[in-house]
Protein backbone atom coordinates (compact mmCIF):
# COMPACT_ATOMS: atom_id res chain seq x y z
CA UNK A 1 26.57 -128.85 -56.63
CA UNK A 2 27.72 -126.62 -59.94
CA UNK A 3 30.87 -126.35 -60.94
CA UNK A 4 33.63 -124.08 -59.84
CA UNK A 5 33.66 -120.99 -62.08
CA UNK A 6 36.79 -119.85 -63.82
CA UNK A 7 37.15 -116.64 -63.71
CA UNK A 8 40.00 -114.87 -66.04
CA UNK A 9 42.25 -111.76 -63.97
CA UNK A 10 43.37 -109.09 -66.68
CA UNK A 11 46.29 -106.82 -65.53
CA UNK A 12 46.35 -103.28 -67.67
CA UNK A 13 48.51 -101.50 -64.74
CA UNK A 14 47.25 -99.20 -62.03
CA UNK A 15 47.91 -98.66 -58.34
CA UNK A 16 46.21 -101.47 -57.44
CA UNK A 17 48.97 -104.13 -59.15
CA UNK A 18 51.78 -101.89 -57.12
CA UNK A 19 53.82 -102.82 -54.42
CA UNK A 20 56.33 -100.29 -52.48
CA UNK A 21 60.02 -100.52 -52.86
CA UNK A 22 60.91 -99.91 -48.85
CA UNK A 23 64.22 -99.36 -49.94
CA UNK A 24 63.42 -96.56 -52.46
CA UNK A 25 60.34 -95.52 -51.22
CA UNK A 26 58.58 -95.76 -54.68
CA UNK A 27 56.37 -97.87 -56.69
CA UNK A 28 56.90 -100.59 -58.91
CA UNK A 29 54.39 -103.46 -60.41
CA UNK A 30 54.62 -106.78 -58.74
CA UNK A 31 54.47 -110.38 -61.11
CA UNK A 32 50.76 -111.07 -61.03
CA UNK A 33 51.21 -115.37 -61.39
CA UNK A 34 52.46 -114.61 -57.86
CA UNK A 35 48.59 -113.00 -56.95
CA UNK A 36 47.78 -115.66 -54.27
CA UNK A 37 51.30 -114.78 -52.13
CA UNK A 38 50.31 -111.87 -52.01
CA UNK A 39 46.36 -111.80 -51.12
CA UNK A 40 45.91 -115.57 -49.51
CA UNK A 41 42.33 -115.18 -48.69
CA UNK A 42 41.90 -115.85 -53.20
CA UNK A 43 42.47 -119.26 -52.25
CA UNK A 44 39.22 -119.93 -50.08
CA UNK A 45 37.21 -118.38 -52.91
CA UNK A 46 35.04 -121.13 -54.73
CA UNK A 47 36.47 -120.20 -57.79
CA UNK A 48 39.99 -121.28 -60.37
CA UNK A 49 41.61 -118.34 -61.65
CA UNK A 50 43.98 -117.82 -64.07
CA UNK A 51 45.83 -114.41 -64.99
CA UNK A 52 46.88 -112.63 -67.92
CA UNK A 53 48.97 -109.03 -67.94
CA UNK A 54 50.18 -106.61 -70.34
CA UNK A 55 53.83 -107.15 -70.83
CA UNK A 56 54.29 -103.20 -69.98
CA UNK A 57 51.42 -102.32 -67.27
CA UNK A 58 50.28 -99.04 -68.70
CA UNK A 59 49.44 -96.12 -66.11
CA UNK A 60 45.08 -95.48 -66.81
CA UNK A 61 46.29 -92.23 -68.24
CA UNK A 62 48.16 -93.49 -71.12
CA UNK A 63 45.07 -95.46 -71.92
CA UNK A 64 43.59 -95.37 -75.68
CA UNK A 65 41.39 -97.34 -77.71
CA UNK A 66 44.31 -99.65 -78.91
CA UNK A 67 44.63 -100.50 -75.41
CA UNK A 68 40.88 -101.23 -75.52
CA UNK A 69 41.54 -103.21 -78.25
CA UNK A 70 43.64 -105.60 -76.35
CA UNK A 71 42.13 -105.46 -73.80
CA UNK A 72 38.79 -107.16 -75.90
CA UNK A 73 41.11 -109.23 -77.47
CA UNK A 74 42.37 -111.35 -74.58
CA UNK A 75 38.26 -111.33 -73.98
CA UNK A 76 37.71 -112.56 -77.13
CA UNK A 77 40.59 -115.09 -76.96
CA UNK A 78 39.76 -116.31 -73.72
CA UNK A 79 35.88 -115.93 -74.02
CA UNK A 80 34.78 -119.81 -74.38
CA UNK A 81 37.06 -121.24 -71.67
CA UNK A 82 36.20 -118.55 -68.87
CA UNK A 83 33.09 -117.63 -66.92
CA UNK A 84 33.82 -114.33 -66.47
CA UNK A 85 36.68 -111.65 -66.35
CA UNK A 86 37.86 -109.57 -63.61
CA UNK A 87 40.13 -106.26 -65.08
CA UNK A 88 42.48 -104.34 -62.91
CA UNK A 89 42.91 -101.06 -64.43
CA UNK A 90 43.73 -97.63 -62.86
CA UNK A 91 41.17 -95.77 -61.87
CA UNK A 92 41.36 -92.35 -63.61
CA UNK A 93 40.12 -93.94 -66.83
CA UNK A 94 38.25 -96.74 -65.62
CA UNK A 95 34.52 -95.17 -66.68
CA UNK A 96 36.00 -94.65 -69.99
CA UNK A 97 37.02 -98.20 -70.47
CA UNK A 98 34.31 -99.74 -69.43
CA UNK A 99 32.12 -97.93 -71.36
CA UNK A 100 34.09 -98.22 -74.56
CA UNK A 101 33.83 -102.24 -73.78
CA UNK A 102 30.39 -102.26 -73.57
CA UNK A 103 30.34 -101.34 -76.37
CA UNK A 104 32.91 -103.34 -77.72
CA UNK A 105 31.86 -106.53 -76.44
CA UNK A 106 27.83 -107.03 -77.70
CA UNK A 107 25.54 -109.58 -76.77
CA UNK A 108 27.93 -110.48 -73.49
CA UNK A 109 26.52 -113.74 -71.32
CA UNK A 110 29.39 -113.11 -69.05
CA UNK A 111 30.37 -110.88 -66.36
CA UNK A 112 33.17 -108.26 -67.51
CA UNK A 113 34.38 -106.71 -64.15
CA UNK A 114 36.87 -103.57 -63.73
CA UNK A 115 38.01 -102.84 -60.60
CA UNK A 116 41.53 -100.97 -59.18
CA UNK A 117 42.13 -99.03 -55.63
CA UNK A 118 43.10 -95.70 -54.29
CA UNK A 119 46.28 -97.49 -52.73
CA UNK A 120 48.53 -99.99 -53.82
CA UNK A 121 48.00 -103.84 -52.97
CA UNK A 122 50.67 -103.80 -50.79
CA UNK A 123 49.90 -100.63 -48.19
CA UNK A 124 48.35 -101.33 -44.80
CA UNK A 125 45.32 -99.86 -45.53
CA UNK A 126 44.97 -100.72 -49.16
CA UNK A 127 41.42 -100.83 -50.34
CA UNK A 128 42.44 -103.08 -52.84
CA UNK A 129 41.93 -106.40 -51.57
CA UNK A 130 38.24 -105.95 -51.09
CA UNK A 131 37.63 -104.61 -54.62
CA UNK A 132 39.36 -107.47 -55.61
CA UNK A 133 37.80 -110.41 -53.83
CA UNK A 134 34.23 -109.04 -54.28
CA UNK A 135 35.24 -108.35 -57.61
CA UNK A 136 36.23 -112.10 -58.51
CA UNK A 137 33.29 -113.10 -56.21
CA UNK A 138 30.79 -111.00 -58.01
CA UNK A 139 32.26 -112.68 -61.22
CA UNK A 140 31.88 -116.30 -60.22
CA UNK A 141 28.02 -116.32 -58.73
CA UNK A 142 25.96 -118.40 -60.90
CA UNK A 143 22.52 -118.87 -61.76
CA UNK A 144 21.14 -122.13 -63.04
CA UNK A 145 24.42 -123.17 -63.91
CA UNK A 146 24.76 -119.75 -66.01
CA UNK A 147 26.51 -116.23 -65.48
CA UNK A 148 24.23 -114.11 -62.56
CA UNK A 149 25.91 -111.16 -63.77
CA UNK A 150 26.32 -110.84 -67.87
CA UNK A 151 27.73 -107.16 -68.97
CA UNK A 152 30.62 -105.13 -68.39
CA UNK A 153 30.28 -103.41 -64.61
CA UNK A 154 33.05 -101.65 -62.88
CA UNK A 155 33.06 -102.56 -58.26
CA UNK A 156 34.91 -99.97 -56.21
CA UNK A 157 34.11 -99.38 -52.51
CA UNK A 158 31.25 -101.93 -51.59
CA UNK A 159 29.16 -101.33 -54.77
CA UNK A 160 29.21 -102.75 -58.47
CA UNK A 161 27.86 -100.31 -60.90
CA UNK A 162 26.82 -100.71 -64.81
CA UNK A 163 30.48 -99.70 -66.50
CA UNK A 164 28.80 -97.09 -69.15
CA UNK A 165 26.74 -95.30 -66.25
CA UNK A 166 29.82 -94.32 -63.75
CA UNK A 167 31.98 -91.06 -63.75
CA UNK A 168 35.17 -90.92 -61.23
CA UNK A 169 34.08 -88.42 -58.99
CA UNK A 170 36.69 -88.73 -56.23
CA UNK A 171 40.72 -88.24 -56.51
CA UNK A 172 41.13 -89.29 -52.51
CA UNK A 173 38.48 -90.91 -51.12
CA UNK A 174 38.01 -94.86 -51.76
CA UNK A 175 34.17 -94.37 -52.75
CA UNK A 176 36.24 -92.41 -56.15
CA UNK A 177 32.99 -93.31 -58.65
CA UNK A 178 29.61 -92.68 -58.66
CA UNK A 179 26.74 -93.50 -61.16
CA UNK A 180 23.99 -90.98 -60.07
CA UNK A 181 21.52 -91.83 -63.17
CA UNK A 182 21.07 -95.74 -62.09
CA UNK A 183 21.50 -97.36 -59.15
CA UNK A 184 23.92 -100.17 -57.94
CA UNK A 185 23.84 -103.78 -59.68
CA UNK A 186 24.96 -105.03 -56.40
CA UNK A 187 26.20 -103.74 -52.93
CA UNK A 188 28.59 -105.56 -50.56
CA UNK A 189 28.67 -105.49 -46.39
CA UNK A 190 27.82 -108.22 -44.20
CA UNK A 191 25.43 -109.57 -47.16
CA UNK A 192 26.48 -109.30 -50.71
CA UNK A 193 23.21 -107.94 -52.11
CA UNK A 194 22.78 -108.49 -56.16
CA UNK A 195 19.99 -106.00 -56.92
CA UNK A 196 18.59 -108.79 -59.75
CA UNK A 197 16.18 -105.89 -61.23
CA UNK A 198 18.58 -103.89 -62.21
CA UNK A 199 21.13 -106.23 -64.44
CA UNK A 200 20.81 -106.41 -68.34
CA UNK A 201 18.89 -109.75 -69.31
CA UNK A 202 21.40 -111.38 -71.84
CA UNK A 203 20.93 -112.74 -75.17
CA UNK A 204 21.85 -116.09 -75.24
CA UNK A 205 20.59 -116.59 -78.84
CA UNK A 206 22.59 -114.00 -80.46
CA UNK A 207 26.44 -114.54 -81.21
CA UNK A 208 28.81 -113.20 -79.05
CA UNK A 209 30.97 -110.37 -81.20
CA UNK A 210 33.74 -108.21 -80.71
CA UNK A 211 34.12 -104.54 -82.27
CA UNK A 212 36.87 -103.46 -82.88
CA UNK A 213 36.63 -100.51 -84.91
CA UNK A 214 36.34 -97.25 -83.45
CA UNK A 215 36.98 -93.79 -84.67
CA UNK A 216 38.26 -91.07 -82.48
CA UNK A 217 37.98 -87.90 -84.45
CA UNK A 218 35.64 -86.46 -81.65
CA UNK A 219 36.05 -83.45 -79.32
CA UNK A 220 34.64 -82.79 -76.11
CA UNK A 221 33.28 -79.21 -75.60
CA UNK A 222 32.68 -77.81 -72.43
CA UNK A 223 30.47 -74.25 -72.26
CA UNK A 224 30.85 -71.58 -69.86
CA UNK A 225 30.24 -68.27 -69.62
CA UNK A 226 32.78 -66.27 -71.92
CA UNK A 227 33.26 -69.13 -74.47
CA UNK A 228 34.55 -67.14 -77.07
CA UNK A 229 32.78 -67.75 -80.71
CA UNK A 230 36.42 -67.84 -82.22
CA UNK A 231 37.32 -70.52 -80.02
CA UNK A 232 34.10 -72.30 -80.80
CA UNK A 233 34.40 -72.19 -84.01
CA UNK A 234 38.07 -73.63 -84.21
CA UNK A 235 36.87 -76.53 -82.57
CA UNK A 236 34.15 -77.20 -84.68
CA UNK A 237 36.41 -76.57 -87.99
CA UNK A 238 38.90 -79.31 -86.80
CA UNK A 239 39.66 -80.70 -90.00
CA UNK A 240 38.85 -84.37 -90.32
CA UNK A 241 35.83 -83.80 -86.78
CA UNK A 242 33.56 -86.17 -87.09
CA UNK A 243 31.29 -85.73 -83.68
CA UNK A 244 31.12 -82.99 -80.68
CA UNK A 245 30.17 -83.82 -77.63
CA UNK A 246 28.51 -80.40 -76.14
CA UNK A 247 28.56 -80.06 -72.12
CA UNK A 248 25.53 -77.85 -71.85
CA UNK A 249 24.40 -76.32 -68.72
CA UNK A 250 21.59 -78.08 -66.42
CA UNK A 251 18.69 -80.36 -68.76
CA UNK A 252 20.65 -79.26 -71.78
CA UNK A 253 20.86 -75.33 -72.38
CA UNK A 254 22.95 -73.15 -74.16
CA UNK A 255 23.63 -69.86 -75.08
CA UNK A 256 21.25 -68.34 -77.44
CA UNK A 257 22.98 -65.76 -79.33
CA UNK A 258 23.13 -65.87 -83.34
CA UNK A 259 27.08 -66.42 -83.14
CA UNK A 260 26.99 -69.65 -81.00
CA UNK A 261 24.08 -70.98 -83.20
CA UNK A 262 25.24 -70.10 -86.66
CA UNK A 263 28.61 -72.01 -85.23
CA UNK A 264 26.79 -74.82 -83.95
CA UNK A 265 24.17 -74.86 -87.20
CA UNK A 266 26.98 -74.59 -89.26
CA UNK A 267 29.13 -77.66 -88.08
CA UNK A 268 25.53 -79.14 -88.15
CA UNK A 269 25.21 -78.79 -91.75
CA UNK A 270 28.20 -80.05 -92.46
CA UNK A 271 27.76 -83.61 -91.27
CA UNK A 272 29.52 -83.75 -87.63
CA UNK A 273 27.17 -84.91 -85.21
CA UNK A 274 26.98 -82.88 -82.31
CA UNK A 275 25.62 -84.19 -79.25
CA UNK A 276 23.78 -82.69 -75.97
CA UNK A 277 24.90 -84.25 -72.35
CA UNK A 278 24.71 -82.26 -69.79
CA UNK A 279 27.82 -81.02 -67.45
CA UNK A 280 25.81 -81.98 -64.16
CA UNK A 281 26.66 -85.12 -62.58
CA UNK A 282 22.97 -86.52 -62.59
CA UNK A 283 19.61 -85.47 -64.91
CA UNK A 284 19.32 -85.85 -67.73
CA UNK A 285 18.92 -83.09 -71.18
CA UNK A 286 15.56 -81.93 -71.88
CA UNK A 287 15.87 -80.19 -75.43
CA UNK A 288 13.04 -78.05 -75.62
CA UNK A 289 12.00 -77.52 -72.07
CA UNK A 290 13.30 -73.97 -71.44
CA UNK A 291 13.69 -71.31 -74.68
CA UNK A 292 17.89 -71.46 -74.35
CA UNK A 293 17.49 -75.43 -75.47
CA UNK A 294 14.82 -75.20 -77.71
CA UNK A 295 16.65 -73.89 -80.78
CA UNK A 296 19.51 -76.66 -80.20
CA UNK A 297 17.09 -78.96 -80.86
CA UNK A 298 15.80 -77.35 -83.84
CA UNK A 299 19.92 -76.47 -85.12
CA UNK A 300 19.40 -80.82 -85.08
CA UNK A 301 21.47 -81.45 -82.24
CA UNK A 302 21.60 -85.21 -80.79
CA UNK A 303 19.96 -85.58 -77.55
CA UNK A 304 21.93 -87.13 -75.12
CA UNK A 305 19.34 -87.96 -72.01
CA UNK A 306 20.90 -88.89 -69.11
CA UNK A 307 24.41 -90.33 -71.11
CA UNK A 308 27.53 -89.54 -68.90
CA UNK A 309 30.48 -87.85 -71.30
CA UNK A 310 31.83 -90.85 -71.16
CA UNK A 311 30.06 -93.29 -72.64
CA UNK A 312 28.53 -90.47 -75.00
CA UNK A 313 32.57 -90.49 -76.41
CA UNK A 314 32.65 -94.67 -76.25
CA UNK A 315 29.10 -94.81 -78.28
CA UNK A 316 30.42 -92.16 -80.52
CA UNK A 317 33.18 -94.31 -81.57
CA UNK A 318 31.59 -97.46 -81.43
CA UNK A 319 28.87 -96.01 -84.14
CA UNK A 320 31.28 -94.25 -86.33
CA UNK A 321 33.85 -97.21 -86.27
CA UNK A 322 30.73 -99.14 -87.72
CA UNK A 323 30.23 -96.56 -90.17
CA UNK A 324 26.41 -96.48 -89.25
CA UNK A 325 24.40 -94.34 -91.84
CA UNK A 326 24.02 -90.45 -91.55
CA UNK A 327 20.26 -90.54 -91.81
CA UNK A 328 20.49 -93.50 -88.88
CA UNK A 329 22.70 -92.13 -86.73
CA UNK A 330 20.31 -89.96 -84.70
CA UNK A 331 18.04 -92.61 -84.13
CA UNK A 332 20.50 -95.17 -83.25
CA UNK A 333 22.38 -92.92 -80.78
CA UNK A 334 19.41 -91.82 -79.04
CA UNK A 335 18.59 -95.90 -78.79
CA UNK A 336 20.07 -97.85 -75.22
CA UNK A 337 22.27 -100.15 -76.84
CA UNK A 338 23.66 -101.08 -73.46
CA UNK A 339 21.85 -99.99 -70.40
CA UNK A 340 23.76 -96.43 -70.94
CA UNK A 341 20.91 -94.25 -71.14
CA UNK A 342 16.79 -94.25 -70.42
């Protein structure tokens, strides 16, 4: 018989870590060391765990890459004494976080799970007991004495999901995220299915590292119809932009008239890297395929495949916090560094 995995519970903040004052009526977070009053069935897991939280639980909205920071830090810190890490985090920015992490975090061997609820740990029909058990669960199976599980995923609502491939689709319901361009690591019911194929083979070789550098001077762009060239081309004359991220329409098309693409060129020219993801929620961008993408990808435009927004914004800052080469960059974005993209 193996050993019991220890598995390491970050608190960031979130509804999940919230309890309701009956006397008030509102919310307030609860002390995590006192996890196991509150959700009993922990105990019958075969697992230890230990918990760390931020001394001011941060609502997922306030989140920033200094949180993701410390966040890797108490990863780092805590890396050769744990076999994997559960993080509770609220779920608005959960896809962002994990796919700035998986980043962050390169050649993992352990399981880096983010999970939160719709309802607080505390309401009668919280989901957030599930996504936490499974979560820890997920965390602890082993293989050969090793890890089963060895990247940064995020489990809500019976399925676990590679981190840099979901998008929160969902403000209500309990199944809140989807990843439409891969399929689940691993699906929960009566059976907890781990879909083995689908899981990032680590390297055990390499060194585990920690990035921490990552630049932020990036906008998001959204088209639609009526985006004004004089809006554009504020954007794109930010002073100190370093990369665009362009929401194009369906496999990656754009408007073709000689304002948007002396704009576009322009910014082009003048070193910001300007990537294509498309705004649908699956596909991927096909530069080239119809005549309204084929002169993005001659204006040298990045293509983004099938990269959600958010992990095309996480990669973004990973590679410009690393200061990777101009003449690289391209190539190296357009590479899967982490599962995030075909």
């Amino acid at each position: 018989m193996g050993k019991r995995s220890d598995i390491l519970l970050v608190y960031t903040g979130g509804t999940i870590g919230m309890i309701k004052d009956y006397e008030t009526g509102a919310l307030r977070a609860f002390d995590f060391d006192k996890l196991l009053n509150r959700i009993p069935e922990l105990s019958h897991l075969d697992c230890n765990i230990k918990t760390v939280a931020f001394e001011e639980p941060i609502d997922s909205s306030n989140m920033d890459p200094e949180y993701w920071r410390r966040i890797a830090g108490i990863i780092e810190e805590h890396y050769e004494d744990f076999d994997g890490f559960v993080v509770l985090h609220g779920s608005d920015t959960m896809s962002y976080t994990g796919a700035a992490l998986s980043f962050m975090l390169e050649n993992l061997s352990k399981p880096v799970i983010l999970t939160g609820s719709q309802l607080p740990i505390g309401d009668l029909r919280t989901d957030a007991k599930e996504n936490l058990i499974t979560s820890i669960q997920i965390a602890a199976l082993q293989d050969r004495g090793k890890p089963l599980v060895s990247e940064v995923c995020l489990y809500f609502e019976y399925k676990l999901y590679r981190a840099n491939r979901t998008t929160k689709i969902n403000a209500e319901h309990f199944e809140a995220f989807a990843s439409l361009n891969y399929p689940p690591l691993a699906e929960s019911g009566v059976h907890l299915k781990i879909n083995r194929e689908y899981l990032l083979a680590p390297n055990r070789r390499k060194k585990f590292r920690v990035h921490k550098a990552l630049d932020n001077n990036i906008a998001v762009v959204r088209l639609f119809p009526g985006l004004s060239d004089t809006v554009l081309k504020a954007v794109l004359e930010t002073p100190g932009l370093k990369a665009v991220v362009l929401e194009t329409y369906g496999a990656g098309n754009a408007p073709t008239g000689k304002g948007f693409r002396d704009i576009v060129g322009t910014a082009v020219e003048n070193g910001i890297f300007v990537v294509n993801v498309t705004q649908c929620s699956g596909g991927s961008v096909l530069m080239g395929k119809y005549e309204t993408s084929t002169h993005l990808k001659k204006l040298g435009l990045i293509n983004g495949k099938d990269i959600t927004t958010e992990a095309a914004l996480a990669k973004l800052m990973y590679l410009l916090g690393n200061n990777i080469s101009k003449k690289a960059f391209r190539t190296v974005f357009e590479t899967p560094l982490r599962g995030e993209m075909q």
